[in-house]
Protein backbone atom coordinates (compact mmCIF):
# COMPACT_ATOMS: atom_id res chain seq x y z
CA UNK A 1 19.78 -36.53 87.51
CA UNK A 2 20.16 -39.67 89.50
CA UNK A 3 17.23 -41.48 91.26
CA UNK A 4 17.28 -41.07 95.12
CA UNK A 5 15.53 -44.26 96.55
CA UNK A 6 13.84 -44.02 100.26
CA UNK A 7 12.82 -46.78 102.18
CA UNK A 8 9.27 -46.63 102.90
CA UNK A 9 7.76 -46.68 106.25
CA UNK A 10 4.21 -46.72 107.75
CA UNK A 11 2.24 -44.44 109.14
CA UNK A 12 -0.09 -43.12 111.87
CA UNK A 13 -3.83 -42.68 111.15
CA UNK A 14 -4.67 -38.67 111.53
CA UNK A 15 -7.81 -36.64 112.35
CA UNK A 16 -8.76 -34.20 110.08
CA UNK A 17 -6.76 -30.71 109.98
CA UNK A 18 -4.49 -32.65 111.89
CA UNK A 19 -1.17 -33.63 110.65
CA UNK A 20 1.63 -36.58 110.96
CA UNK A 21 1.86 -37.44 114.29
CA UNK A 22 5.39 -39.19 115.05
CA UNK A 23 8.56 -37.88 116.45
CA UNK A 24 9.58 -33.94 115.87
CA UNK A 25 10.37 -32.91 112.53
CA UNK A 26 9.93 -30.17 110.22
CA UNK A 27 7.02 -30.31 107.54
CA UNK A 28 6.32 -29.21 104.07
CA UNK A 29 2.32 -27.67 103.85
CA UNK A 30 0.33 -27.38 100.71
CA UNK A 31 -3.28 -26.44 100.51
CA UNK A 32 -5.71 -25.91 98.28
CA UNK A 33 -6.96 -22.07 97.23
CA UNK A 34 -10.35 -23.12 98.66
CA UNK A 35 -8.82 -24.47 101.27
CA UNK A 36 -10.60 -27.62 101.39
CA UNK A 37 -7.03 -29.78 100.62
CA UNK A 38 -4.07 -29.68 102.60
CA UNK A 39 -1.00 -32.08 102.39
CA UNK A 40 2.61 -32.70 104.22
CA UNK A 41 5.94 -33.73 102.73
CA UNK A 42 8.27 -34.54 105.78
CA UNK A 43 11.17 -36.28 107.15
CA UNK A 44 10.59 -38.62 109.72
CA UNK A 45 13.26 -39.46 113.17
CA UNK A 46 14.88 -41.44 110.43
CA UNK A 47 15.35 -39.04 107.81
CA UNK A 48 12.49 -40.94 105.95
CA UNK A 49 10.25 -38.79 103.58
CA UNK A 50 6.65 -39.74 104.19
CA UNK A 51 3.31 -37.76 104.39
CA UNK A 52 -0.59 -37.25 104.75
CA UNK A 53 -3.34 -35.31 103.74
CA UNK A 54 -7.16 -34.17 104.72
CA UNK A 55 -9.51 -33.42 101.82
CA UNK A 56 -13.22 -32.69 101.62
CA UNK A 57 -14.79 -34.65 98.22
CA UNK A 58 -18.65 -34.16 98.51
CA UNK A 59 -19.46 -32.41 102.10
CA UNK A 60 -17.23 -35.50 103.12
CA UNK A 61 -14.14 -35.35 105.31
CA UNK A 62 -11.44 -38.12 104.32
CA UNK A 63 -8.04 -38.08 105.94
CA UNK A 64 -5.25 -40.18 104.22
CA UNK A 65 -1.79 -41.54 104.57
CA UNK A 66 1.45 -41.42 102.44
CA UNK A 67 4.70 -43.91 102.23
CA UNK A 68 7.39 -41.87 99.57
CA UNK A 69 8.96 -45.02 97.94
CA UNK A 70 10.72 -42.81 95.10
CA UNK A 71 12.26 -39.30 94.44
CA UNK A 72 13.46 -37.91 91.75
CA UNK A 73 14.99 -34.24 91.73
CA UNK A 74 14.92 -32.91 87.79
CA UNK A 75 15.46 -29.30 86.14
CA UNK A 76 12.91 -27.43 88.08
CA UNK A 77 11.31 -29.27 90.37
CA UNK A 78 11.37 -32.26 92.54
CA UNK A 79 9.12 -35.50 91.87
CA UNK A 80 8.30 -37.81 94.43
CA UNK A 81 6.38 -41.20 93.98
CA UNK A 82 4.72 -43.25 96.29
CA UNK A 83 1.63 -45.17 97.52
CA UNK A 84 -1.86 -43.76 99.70
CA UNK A 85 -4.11 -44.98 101.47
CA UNK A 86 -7.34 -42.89 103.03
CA UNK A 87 -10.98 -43.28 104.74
CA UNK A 88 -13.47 -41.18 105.59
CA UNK A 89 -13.96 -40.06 108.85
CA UNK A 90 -16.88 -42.27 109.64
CA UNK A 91 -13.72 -44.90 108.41
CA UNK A 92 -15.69 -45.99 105.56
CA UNK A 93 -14.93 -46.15 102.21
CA UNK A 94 -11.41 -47.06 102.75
CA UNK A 95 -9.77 -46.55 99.31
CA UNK A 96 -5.95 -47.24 98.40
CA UNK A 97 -3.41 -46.27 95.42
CA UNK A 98 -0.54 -44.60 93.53
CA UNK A 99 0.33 -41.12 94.47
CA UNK A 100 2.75 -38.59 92.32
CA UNK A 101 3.73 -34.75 94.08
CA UNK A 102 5.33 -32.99 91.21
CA UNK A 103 7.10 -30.05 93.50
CA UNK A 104 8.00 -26.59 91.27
CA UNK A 105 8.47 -23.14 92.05
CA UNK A 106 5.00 -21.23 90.57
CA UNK A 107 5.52 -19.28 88.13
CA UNK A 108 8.00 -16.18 89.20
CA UNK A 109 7.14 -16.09 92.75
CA UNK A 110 9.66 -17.83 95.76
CA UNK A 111 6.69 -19.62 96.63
CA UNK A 112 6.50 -23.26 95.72
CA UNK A 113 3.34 -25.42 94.14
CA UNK A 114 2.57 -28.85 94.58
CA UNK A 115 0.75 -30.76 91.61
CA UNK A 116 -1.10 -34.27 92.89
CA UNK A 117 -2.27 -37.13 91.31
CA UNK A 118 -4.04 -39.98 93.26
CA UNK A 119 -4.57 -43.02 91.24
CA UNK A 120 -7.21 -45.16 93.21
CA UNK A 121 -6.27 -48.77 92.37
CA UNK A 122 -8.81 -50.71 95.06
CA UNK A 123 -9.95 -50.99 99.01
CA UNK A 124 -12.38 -53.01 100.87
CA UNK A 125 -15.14 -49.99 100.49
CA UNK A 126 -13.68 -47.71 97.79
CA UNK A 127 -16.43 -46.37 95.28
CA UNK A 128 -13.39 -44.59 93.35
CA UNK A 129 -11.68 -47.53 92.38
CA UNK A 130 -10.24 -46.39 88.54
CA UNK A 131 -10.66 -42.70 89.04
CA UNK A 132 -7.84 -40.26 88.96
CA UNK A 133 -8.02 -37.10 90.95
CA UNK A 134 -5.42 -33.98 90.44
CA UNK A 135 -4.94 -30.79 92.46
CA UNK A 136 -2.80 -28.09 92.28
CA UNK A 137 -1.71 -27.00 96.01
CA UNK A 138 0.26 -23.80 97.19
CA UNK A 139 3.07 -24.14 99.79
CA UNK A 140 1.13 -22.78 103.10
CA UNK A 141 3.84 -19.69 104.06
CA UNK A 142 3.39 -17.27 106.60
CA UNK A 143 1.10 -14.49 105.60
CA UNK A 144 1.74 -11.22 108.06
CA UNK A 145 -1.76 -9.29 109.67
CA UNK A 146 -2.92 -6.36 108.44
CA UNK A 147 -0.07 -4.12 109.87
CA UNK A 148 2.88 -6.61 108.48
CA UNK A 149 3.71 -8.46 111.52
CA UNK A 150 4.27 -11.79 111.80
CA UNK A 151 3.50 -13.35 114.98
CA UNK A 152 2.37 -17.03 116.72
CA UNK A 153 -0.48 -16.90 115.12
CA UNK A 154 0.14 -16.44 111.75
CA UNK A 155 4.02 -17.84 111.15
CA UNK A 156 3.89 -21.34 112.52
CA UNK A 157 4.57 -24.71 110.37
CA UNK A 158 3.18 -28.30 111.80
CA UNK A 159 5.49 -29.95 114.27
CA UNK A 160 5.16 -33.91 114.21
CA UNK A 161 4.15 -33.72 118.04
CA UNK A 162 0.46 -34.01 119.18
CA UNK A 163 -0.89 -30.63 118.45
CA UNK A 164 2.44 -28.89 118.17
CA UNK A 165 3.17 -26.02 116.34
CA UNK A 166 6.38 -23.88 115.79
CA UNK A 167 7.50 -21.00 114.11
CA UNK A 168 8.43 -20.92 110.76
CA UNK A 169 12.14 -21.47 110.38
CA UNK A 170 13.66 -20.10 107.51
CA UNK A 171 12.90 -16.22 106.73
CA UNK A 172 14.88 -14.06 104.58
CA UNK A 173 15.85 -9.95 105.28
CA UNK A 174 14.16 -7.25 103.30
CA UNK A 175 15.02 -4.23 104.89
CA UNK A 176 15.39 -1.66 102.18
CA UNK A 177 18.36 -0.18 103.88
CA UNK A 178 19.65 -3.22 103.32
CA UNK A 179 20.53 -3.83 106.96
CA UNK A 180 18.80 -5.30 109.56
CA UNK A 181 19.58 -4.91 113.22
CA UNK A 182 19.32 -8.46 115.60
CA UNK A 183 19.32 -6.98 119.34
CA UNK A 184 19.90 -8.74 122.22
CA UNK A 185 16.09 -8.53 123.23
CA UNK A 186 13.61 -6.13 121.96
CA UNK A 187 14.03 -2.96 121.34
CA UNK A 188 17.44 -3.84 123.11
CA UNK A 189 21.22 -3.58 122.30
CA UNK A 190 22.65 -4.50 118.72
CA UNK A 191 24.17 -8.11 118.95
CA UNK A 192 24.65 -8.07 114.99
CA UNK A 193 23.56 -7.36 111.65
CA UNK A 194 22.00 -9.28 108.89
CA UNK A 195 22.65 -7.84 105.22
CA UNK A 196 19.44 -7.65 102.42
CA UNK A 197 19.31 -10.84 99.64
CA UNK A 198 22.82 -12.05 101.60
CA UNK A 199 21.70 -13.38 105.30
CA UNK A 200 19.23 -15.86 106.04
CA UNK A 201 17.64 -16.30 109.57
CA UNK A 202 16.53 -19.20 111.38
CA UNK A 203 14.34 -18.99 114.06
CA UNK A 204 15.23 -20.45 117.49
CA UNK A 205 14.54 -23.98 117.32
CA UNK A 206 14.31 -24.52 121.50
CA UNK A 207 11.33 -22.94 121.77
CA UNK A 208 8.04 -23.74 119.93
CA UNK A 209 7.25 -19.98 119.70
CA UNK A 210 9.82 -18.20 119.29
CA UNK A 211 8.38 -14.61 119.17
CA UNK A 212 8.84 -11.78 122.00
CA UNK A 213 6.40 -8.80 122.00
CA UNK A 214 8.18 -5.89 122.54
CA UNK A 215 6.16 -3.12 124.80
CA UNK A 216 3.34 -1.88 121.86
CA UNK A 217 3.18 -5.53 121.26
CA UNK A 218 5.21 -5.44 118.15
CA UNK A 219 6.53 -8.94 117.51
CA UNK A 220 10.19 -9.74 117.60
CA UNK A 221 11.62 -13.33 115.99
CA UNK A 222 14.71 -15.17 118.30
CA UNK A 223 16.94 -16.10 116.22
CA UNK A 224 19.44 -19.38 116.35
CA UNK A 225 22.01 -16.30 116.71
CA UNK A 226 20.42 -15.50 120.35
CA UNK A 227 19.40 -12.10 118.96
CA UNK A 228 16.10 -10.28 118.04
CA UNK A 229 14.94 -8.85 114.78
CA UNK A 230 11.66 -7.03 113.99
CA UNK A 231 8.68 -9.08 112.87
CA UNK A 232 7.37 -7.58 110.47
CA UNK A 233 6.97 -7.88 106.44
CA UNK A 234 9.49 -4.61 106.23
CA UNK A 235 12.55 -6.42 107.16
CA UNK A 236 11.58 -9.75 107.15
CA UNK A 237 10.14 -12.70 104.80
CA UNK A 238 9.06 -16.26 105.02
CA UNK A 239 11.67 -18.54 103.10
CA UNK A 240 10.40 -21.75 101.32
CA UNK A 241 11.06 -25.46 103.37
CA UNK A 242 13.09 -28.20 100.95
């Protein structure tokens, strides 16, 4: 398949657990099982792909930067090279290097892995300076509560903004009827239907949370449609980000 070439750009410093902060744009989240990695694939204001990352190596916090110089989409996943550079918190032990994100869909399941390699080439204080480090990373997708709902707190995805963060934005329907009813508010009049493994929804991008509680507090999603559906993992289903 034929190269796609981006133009790197720089980047911002970030704080750990904290993510790119630039102008708005949707992100793609990997973390670790343990938790202790997490990394973003995004699109800049200028339809640039760049990223970042926090890790924990040794009861230390580092935080690190991305520039994507080169993607590559081939059968089954997506490859994208570039360079890093990342410091510890206490900004010491500033290391820099070559950085590969092999993107694939794991295993069977819709959700998508991220394999990473950091190649440390050098830095004015890097004691890693030859190593190479790889993790295997899980796209971060909404997980519903114990009663199935999705809701603020569990379906958001980092916005670029200064502690920003929206609602997931792509979602899928699973109602087993195969129908799912989008009302003009909740519990309110049908405005239209979405049809099982056919319709996608996208959440309502003017609003940073863009779920209603309906009176039990059961969570209804806004969708781009202007219409409500039901919040919960019996009709609904987190989609993957590109």
């Amino acid at each position: 398949m034929k190269k796609i070439k981006f133009k790197a750009v720089s980047l911002l410093s970030v704080a750990a657990g904290l993510l790119l902060m630039s102008s708005p744009a949707l992100a793609s989240t990997y973390k670790s099982t343990s938790g202790t990695t997490t990394l973003v694939v995004k699109r800049d204001a200028n339809r640039t792909l760049a990223g970042n990352y926090s890790t924990t190596v040794n009861n230390r916090k580092i935080v690190g930067d991305i520039r994507i110089t080169d993607a590559e989409g081939v059968p089954g996943s997506y490859i994208y090279q570039g360079i890093f550079s990342d410091r510890g918190l206490d900004g010491k032990g500033e290391c820099i290097g070559d950085i590969t994100i092999v993107r694939r869909q794991i295993d069977r399941s819709a959700r998508m892995g991220a394999k990473v390699t950091w190649k440390v080439k050098g830095g004015p204080s890097c004691a890693s300076v030859g190593k190479t480090y790889t993790l295997d990373l899980v796209e971060a997708l909404p997980s519903p509560d114990r009663k199935g709902n999705f809701n603020w707190n569990n379906s958001g995805t980092w916005l670029s903004e200064p502690l920003r963060y929206s609602t997931w934005p792509k979602w899928k329907v699973t109602s087993s009827d195969g129908e799912l009813n989008c009302r003009e508010k909740p519990n309110g009049t049908i405005k239209r239907v979405y049809r099982t493994n056919v319709d996608q929804i996208e959440a309502n991008k003017n609003r940073a949370n863009a779920f209603d509680l309906s009176r039990g507090n059961n969570p209804w999603l806004l969708t781009t449609d202007g219409c409500y559906v039901r919040a919960n993992r019996q009709f609904i289903q987190p989609l993957s980000l590109p």
